[in-house]
PDB file of N, CA and C in Angstrom:
ATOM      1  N   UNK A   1       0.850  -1.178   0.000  1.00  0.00           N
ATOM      2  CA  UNK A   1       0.000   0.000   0.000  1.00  0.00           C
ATOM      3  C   UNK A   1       0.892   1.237   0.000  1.00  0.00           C
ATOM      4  N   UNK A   2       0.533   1.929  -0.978  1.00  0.00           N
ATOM      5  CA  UNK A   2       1.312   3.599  -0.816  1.00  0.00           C
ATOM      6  C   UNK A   2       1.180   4.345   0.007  1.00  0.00           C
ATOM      7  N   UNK A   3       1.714   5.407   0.694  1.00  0.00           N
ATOM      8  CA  UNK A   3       1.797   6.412   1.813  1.00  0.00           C
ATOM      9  C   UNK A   3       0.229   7.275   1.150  1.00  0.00           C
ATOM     10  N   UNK A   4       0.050   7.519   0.337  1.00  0.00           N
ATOM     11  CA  UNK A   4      -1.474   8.149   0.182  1.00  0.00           C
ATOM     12  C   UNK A   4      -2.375   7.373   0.650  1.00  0.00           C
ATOM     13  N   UNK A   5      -2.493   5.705   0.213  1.00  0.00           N
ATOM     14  CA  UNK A   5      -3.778   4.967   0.251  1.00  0.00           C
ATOM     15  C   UNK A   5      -3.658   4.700   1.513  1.00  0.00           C
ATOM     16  N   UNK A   6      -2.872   4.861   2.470  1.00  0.00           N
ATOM     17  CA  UNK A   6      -2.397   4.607   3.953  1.00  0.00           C
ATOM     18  C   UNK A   6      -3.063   6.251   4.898  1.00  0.00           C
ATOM     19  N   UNK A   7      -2.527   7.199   4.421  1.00  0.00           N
ATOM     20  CA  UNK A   7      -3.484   8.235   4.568  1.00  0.00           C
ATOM     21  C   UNK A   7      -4.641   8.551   4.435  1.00  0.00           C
ATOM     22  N   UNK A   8      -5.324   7.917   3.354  1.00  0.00           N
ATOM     23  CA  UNK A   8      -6.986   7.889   3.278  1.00  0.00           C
ATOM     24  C   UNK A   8      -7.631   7.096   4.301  1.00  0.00           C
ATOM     25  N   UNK A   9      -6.688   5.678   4.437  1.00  0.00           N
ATOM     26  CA  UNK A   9      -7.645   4.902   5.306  1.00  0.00           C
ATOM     27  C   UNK A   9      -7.280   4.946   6.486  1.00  0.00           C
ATOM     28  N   UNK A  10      -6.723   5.576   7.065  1.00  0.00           N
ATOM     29  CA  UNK A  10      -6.413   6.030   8.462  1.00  0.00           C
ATOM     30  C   UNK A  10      -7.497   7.440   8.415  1.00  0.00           C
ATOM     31  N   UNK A  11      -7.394   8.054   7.554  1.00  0.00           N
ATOM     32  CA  UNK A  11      -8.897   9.473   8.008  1.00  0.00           C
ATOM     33  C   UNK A  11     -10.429   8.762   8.242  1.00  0.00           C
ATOM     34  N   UNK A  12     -10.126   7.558   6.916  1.00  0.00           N
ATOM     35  CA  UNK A  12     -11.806   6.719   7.198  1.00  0.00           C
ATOM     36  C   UNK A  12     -11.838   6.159   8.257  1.00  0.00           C
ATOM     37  N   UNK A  13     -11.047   5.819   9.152  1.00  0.00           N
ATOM     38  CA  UNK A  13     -11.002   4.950  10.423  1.00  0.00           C
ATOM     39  C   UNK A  13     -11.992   5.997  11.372  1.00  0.00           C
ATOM     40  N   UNK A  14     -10.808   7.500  11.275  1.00  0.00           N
ATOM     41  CA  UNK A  14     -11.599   7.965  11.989  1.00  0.00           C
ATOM     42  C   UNK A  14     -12.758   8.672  12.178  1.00  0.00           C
ATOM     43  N   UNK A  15     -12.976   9.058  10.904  1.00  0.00           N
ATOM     44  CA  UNK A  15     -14.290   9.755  10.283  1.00  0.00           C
ATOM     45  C   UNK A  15     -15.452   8.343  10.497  1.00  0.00           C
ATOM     46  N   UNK A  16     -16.457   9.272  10.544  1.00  0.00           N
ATOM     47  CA  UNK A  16     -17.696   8.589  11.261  1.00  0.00           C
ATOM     48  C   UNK A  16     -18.103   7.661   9.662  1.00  0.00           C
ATOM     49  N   UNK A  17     -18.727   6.426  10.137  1.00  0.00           N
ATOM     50  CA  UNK A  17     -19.050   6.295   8.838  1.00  0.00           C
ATOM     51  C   UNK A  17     -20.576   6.446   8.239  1.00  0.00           C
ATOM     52  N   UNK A  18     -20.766   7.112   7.146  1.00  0.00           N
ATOM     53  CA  UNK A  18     -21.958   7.938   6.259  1.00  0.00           C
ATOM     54  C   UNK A  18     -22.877   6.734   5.642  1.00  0.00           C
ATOM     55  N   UNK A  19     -23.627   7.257   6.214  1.00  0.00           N
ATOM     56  CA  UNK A  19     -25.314   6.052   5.450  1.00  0.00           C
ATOM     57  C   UNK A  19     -25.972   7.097   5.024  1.00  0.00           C
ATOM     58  N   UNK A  20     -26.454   6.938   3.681  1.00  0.00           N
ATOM     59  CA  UNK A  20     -26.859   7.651   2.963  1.00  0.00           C
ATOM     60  C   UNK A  20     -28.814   7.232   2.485  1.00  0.00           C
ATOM     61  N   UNK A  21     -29.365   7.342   3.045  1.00  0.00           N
ATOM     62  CA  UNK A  21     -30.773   6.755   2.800  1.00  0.00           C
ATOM     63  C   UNK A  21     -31.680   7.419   2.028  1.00  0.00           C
ATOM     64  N   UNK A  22     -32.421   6.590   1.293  1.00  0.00           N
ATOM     65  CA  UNK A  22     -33.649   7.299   0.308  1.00  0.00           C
ATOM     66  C   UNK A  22     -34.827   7.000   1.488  1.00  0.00           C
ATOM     67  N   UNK A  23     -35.652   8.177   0.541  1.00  0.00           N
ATOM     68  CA  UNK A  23     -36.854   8.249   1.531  1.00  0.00           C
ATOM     69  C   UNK A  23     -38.300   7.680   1.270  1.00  0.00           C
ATOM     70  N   UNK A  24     -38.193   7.873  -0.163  1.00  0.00           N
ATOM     71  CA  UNK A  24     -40.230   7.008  -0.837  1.00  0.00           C
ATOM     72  C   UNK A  24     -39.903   5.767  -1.043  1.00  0.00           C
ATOM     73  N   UNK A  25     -39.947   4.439   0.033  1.00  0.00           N
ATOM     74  CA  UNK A  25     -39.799   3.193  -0.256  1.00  0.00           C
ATOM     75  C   UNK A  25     -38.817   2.764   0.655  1.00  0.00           C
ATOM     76  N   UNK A  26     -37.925   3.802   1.141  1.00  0.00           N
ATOM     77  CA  UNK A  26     -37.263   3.021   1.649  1.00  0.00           C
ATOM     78  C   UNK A  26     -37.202   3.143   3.313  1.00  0.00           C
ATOM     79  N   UNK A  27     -37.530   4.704   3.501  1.00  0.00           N
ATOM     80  CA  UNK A  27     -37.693   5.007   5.000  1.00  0.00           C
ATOM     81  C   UNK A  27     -38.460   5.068   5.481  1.00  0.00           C
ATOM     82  N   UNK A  28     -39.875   5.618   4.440  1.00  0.00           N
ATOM     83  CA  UNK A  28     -41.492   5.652   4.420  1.00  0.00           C
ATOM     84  C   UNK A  28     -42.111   4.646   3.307  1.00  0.00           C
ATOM     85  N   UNK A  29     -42.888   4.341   4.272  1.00  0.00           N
ATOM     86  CA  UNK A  29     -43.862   3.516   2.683  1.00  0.00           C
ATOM     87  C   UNK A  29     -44.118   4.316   1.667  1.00  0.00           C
ATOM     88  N   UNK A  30     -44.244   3.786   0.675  1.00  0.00           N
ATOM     89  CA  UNK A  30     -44.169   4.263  -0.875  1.00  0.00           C
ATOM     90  C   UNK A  30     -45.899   4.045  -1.000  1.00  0.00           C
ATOM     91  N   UNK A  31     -46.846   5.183  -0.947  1.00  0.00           N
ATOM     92  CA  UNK A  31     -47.903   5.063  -1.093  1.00  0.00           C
ATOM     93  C   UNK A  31     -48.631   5.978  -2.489  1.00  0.00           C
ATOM     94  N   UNK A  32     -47.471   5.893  -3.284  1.00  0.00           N
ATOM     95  CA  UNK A  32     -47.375   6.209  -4.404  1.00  0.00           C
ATOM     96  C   UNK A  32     -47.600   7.998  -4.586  1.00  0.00           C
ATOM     97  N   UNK A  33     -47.225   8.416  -5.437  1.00  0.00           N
ATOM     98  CA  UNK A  33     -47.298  10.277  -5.234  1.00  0.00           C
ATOM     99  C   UNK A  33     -48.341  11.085  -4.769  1.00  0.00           C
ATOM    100  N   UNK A  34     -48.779  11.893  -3.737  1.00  0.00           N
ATOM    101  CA  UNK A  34     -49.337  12.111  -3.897  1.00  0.00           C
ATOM    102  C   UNK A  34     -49.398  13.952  -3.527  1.00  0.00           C
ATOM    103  N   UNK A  35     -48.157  14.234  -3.818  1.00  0.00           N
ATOM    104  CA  UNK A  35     -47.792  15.429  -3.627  1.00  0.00           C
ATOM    105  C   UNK A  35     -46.917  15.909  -2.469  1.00  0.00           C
ATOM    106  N   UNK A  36     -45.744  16.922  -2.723  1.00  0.00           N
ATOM    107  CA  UNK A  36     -45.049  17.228  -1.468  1.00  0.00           C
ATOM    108  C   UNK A  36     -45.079  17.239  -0.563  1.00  0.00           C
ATOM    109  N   UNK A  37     -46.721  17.318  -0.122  1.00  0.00           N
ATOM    110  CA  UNK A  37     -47.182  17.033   1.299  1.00  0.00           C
ATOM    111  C   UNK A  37     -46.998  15.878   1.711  1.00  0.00           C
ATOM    112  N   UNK A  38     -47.209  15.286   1.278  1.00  0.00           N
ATOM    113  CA  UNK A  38     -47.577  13.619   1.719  1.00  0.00           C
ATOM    114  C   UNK A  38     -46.562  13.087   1.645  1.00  0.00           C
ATOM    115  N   UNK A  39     -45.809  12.450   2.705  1.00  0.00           N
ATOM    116  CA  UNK A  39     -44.804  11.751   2.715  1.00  0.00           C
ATOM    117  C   UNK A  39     -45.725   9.950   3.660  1.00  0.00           C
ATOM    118  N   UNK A  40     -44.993   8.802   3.532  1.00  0.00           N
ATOM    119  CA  UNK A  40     -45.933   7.739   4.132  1.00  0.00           C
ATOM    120  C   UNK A  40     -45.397   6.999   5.309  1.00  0.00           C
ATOM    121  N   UNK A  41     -46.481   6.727   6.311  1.00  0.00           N
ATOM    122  CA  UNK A  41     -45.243   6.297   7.716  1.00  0.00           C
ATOM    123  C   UNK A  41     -43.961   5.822   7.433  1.00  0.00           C
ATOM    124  N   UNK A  42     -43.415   6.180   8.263  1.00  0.00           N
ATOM    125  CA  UNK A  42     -41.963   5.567   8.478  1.00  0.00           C
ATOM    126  C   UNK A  42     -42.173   3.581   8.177  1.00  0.00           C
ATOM    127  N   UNK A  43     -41.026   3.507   8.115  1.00  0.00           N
ATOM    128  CA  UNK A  43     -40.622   1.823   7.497  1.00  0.00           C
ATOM    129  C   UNK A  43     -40.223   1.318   9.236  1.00  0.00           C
ATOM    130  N   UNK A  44     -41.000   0.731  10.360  1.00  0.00           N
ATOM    131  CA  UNK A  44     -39.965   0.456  11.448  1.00  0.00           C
ATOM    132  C   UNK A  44     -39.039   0.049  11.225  1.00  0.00           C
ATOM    133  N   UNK A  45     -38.992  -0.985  10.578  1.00  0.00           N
ATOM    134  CA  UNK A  45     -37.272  -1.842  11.159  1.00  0.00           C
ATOM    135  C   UNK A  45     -36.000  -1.116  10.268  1.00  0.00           C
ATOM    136  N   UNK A  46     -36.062   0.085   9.415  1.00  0.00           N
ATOM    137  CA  UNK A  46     -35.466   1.077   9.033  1.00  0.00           C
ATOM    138  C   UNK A  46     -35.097   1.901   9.883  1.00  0.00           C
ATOM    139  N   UNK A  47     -36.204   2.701  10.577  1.00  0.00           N
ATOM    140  CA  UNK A  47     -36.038   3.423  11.310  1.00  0.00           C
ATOM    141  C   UNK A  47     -35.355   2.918  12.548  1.00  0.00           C
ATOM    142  N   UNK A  48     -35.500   1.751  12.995  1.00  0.00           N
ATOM    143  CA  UNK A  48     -34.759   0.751  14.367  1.00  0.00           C
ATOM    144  C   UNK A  48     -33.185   0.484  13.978  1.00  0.00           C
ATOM    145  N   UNK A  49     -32.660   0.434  12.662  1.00  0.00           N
ATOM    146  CA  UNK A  49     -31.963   0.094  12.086  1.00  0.00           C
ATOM    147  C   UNK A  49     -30.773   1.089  11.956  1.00  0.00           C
ATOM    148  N   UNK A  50     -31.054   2.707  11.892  1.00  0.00           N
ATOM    149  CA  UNK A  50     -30.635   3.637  11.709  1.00  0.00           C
ATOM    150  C   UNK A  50     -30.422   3.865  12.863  1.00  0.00           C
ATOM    151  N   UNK A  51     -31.595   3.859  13.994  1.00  0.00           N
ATOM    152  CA  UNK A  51     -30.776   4.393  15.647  1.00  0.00           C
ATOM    153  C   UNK A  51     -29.807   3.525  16.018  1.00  0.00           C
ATOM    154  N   UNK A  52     -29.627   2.153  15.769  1.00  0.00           N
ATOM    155  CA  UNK A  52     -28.754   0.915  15.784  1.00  0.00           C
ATOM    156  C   UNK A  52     -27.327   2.143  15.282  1.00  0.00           C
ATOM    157  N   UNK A  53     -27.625   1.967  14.367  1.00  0.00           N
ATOM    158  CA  UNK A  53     -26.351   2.782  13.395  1.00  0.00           C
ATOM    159  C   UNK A  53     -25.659   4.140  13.962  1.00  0.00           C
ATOM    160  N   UNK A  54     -26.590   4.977  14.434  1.00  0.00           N
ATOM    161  CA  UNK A  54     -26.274   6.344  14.947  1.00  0.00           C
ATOM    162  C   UNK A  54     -25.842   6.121  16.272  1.00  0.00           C
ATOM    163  N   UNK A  55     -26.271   4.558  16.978  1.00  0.00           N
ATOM    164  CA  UNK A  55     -25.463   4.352  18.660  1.00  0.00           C
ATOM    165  C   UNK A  55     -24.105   4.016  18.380  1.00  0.00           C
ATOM    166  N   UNK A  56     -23.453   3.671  16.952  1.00  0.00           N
ATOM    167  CA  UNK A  56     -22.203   2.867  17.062  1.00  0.00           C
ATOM    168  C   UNK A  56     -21.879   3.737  16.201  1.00  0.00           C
ATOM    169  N   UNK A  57     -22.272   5.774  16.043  1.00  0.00           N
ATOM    170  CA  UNK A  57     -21.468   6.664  15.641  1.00  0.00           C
ATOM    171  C   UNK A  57     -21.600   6.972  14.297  1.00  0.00           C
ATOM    172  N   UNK A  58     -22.187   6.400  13.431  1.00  0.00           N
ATOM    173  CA  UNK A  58     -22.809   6.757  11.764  1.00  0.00           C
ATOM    174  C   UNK A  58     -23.143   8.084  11.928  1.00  0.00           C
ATOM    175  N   UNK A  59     -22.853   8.898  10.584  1.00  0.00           N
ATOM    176  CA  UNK A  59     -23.656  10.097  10.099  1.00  0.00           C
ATOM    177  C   UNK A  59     -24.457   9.997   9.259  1.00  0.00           C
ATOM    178  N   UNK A  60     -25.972  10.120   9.500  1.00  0.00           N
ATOM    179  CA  UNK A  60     -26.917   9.894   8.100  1.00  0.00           C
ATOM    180  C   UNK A  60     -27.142  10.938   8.062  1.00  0.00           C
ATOM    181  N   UNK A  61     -27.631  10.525   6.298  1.00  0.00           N
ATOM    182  CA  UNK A  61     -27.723  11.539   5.054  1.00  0.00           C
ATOM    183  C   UNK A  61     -28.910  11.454   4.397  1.00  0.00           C
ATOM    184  N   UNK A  62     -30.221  11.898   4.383  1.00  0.00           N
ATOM    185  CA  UNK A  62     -31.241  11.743   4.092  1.00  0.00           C
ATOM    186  C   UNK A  62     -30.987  12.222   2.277  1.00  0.00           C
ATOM    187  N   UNK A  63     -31.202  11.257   1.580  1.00  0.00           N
ATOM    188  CA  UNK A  63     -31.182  11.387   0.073  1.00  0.00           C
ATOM    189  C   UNK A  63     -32.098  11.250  -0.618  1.00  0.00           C
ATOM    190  N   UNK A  64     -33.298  12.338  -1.285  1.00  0.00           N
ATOM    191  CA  UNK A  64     -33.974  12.280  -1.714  1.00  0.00           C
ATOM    192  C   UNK A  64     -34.471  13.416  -2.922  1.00  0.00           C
ATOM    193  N   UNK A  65     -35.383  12.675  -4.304  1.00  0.00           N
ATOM    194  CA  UNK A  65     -35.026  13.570  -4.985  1.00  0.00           C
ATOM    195  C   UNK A  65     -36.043  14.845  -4.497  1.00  0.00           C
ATOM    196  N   UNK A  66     -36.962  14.660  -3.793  1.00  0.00           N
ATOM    197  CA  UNK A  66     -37.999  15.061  -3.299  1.00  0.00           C
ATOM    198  C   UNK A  66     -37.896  17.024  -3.144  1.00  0.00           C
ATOM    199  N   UNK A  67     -36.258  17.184  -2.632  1.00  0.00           N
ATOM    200  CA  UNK A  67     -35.654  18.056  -2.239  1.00  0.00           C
ATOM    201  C   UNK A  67     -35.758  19.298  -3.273  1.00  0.00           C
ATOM    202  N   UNK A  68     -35.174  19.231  -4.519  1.00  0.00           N
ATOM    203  CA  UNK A  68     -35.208  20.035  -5.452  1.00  0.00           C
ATOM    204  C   UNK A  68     -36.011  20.396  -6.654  1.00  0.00           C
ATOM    205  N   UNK A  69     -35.708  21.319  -7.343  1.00  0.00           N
ATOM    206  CA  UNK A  69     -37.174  21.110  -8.575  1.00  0.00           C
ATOM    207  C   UNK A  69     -36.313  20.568  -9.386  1.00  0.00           C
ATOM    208  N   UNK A  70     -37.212  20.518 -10.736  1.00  0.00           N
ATOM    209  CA  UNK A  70     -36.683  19.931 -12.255  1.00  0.00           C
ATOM    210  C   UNK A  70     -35.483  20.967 -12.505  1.00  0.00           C
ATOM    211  N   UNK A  71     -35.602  22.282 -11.996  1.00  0.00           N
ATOM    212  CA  UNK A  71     -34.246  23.230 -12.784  1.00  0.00           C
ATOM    213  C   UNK A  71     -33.560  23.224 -11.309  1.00  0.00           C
ATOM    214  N   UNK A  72     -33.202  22.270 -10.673  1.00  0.00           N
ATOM    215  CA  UNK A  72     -32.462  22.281  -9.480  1.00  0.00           C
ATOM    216  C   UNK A  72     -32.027  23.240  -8.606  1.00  0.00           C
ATOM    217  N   UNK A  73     -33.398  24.081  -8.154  1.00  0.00           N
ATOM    218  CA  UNK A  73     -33.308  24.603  -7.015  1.00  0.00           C
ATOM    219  C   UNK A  73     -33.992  23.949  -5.910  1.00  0.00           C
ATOM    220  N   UNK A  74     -33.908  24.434  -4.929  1.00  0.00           N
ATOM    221  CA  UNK A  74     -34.652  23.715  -3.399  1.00  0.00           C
ATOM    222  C   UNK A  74     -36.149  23.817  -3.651  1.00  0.00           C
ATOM    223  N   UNK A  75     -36.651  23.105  -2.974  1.00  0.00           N
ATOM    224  CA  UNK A  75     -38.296  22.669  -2.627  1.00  0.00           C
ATOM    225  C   UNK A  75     -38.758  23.110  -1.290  1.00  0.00           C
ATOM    226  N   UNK A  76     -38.539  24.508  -1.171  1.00  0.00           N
ATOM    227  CA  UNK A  76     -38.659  24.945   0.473  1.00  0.00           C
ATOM    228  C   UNK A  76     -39.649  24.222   0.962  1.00  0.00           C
ATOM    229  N   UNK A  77     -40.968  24.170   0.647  1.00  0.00           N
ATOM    230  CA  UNK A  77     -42.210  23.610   1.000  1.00  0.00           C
ATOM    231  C   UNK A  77     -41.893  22.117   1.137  1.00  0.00           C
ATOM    232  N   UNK A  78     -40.883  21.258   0.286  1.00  0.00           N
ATOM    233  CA  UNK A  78     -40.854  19.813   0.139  1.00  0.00           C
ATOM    234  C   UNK A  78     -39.961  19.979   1.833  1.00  0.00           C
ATOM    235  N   UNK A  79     -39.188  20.567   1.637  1.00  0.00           N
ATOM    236  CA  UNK A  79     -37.486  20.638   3.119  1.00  0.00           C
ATOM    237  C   UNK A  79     -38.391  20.547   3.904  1.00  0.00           C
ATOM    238  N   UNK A  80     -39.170  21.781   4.074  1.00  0.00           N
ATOM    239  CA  UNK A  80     -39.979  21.969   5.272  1.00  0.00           C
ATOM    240  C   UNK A  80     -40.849  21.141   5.995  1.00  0.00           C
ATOM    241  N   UNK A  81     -41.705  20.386   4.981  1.00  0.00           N
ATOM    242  CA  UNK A  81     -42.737  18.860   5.054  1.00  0.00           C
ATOM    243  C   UNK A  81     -41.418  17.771   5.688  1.00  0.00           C
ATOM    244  N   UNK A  82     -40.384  17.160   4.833  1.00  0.00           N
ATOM    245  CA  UNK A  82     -39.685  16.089   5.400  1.00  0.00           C
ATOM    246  C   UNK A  82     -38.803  16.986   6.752  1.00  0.00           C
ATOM    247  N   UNK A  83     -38.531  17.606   6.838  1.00  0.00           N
ATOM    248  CA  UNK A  83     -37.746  18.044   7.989  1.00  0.00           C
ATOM    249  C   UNK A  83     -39.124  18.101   9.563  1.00  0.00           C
ATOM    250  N   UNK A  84     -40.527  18.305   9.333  1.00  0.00           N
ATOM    251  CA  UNK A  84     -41.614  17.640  10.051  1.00  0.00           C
ATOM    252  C   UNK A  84     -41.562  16.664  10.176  1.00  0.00           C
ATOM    253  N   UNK A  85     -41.790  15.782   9.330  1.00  0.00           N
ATOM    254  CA  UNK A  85     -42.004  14.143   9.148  1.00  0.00           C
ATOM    255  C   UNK A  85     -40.414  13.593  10.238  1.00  0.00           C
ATOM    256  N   UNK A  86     -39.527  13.992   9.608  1.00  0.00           N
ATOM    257  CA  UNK A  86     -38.338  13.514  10.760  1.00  0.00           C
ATOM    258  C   UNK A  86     -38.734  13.952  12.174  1.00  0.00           C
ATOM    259  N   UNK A  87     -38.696  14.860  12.752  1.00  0.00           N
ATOM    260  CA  UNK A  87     -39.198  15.335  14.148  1.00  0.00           C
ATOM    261  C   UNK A  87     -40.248  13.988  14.292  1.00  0.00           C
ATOM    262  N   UNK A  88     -41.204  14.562  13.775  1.00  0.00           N
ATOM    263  CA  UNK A  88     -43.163  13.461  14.500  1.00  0.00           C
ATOM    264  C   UNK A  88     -42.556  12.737  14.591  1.00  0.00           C
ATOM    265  N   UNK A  89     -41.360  11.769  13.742  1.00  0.00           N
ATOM    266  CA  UNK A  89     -41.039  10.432  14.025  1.00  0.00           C
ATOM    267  C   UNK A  89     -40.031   9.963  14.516  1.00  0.00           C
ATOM    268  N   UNK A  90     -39.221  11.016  14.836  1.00  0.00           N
ATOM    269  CA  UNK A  90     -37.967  10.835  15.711  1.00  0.00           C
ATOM    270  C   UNK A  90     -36.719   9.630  14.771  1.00  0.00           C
ATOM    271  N   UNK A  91     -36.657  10.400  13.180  1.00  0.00           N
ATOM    272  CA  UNK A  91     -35.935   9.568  13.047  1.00  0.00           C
ATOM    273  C   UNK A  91     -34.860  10.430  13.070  1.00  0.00           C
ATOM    274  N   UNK A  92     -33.666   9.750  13.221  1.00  0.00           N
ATOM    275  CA  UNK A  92     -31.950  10.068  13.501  1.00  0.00           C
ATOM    276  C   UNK A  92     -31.415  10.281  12.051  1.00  0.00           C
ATOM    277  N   UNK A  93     -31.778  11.696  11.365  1.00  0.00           N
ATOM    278  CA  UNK A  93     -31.015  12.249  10.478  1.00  0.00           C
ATOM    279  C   UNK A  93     -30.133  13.337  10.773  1.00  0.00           C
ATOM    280  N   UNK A  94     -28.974  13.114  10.397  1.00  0.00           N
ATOM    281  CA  UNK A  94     -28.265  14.180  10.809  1.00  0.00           C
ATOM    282  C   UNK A  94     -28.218  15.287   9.314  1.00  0.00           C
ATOM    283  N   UNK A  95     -28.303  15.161   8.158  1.00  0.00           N
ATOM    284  CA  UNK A  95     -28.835  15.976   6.787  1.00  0.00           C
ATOM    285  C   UNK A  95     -29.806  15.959   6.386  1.00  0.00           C
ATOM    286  N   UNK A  96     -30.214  16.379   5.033  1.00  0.00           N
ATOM    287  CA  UNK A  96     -30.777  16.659   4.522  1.00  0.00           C
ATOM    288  C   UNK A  96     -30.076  17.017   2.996  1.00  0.00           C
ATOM    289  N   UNK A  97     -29.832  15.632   2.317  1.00  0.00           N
ATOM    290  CA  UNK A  97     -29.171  16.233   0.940  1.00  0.00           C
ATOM    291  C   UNK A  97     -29.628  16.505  -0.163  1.00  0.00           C
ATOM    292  N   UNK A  98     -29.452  18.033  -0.082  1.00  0.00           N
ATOM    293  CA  UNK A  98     -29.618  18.754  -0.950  1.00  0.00           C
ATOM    294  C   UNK A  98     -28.926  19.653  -2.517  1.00  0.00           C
ATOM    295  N   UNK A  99     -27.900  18.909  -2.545  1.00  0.00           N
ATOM    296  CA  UNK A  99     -26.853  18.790  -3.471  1.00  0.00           C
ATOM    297  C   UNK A  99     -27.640  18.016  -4.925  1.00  0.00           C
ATOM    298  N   UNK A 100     -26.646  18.272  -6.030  1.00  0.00           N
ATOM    299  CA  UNK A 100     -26.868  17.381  -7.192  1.00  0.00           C
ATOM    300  C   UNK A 100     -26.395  16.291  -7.150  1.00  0.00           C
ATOM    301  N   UNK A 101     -26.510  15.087  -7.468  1.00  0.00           N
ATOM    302  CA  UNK A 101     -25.658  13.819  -7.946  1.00  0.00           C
ATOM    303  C   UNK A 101     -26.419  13.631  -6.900  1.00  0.00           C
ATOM    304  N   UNK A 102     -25.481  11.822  -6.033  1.00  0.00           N
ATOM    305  CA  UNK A 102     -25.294  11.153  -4.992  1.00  0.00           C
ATOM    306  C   UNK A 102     -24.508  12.165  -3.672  1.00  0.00           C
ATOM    307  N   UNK A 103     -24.610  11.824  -2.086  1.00  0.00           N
ATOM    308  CA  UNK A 103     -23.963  12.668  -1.640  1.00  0.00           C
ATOM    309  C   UNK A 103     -22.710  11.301  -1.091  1.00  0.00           C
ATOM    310  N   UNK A 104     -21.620  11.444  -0.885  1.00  0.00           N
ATOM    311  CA  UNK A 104     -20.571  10.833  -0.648  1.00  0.00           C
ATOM    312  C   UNK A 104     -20.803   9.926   0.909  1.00  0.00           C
ATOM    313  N   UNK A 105     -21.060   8.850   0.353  1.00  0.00           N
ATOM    314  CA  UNK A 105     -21.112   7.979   1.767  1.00  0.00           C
ATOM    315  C   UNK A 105     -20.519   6.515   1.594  1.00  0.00           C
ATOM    316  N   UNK A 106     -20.638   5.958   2.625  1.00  0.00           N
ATOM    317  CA  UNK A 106     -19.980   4.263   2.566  1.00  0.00           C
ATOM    318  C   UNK A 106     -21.338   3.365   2.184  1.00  0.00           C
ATOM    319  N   UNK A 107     -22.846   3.710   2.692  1.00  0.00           N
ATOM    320  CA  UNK A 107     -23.211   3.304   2.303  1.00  0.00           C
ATOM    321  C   UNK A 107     -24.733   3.625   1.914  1.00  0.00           C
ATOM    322  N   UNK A 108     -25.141   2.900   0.858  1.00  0.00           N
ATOM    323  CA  UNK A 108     -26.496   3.785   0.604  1.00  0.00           C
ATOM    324  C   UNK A 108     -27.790   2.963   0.916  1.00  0.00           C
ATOM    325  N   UNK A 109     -28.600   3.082   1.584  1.00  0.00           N
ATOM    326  CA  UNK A 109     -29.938   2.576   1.668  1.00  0.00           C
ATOM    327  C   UNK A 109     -31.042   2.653   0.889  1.00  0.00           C
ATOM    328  N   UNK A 110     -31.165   2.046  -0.678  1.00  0.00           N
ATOM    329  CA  UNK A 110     -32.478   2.289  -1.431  1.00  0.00           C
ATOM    330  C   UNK A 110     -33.342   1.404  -1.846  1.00  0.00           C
ATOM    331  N   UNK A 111     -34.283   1.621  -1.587  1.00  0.00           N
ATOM    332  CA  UNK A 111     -35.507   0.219  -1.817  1.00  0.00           C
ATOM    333  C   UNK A 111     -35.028  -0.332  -3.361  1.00  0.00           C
ATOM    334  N   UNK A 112     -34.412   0.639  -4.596  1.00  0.00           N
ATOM    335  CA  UNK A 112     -34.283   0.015  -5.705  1.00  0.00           C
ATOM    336  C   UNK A 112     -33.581  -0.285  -6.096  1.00  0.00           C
ATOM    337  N   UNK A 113     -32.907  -0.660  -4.910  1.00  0.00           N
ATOM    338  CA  UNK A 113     -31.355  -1.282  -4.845  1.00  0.00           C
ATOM    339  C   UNK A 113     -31.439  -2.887  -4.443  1.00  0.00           C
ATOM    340  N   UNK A 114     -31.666  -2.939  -3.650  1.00  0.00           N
ATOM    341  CA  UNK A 114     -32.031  -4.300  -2.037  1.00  0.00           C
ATOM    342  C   UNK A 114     -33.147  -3.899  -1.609  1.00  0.00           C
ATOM    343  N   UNK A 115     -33.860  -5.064  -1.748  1.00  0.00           N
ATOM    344  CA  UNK A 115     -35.403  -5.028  -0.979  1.00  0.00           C
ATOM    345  C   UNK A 115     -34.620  -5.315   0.532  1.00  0.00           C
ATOM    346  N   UNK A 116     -35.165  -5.040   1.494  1.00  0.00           N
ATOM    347  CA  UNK A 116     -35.236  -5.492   2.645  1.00  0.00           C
ATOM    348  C   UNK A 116     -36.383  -6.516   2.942  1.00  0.00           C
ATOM    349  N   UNK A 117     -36.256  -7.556   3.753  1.00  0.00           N
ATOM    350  CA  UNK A 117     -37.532  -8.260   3.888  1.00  0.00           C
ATOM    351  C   UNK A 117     -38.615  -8.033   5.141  1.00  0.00           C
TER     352      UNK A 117
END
């Protein structure tokens, strides 16, 4: 291993490690669109799964496209609705990503990825 790739993985050791989760299907039931308002209960054993994660030091990253419009600005009204929905349900997000692309994590949580059973 080179003195760089020895430096990266000594910062990942200590840097917390990033779960990156989607939200229609995978954190809430997917009760199909029914506008910014409406987001669908929480998923339990997701939500049980994530405080698991946040006791042994994870940073989550709530990833959803929900966040921005089609010409990629913010969805104040959408932020504002899921940043509620987290509170009522006490789930353990530490973001809200609101960026373009993917946001940089170890790992990602999406229903259209891996079903969970």
């Amino acid at each position: 291993m080179d003195h760089e790739s020895e430096l990266i993985e000594k910062a990942m050791r200590r840097s917390p490690r990033i779960i990156a989760v989607d939200l229609d299907g995978t954190l809430a039931k997917d009760d199909g669109w029914k506008g910014y308002r409406h987001i669908g209960k929480p998923i339990a054993s997701v939500v049980k799964d994530l405080r698991k994660e946040k006791r042994k030091g994870a940073r989550t990253i709530l990833h959803t496209c929900r966040v921005t419009t089609l010409d990629n600005r913010v969805n104040e009204e959408s932020l504002a609705t899921i940043r509620a929905w987290l509170a009522k349900y006490k789930v353990p997000i530490d973001e809200v990503w609101m960026g373009t692309g993917k946001p940089y994590a170890a790992e990602y949580w999406d229903d259209k990825a891996v079903k969970k059973p």
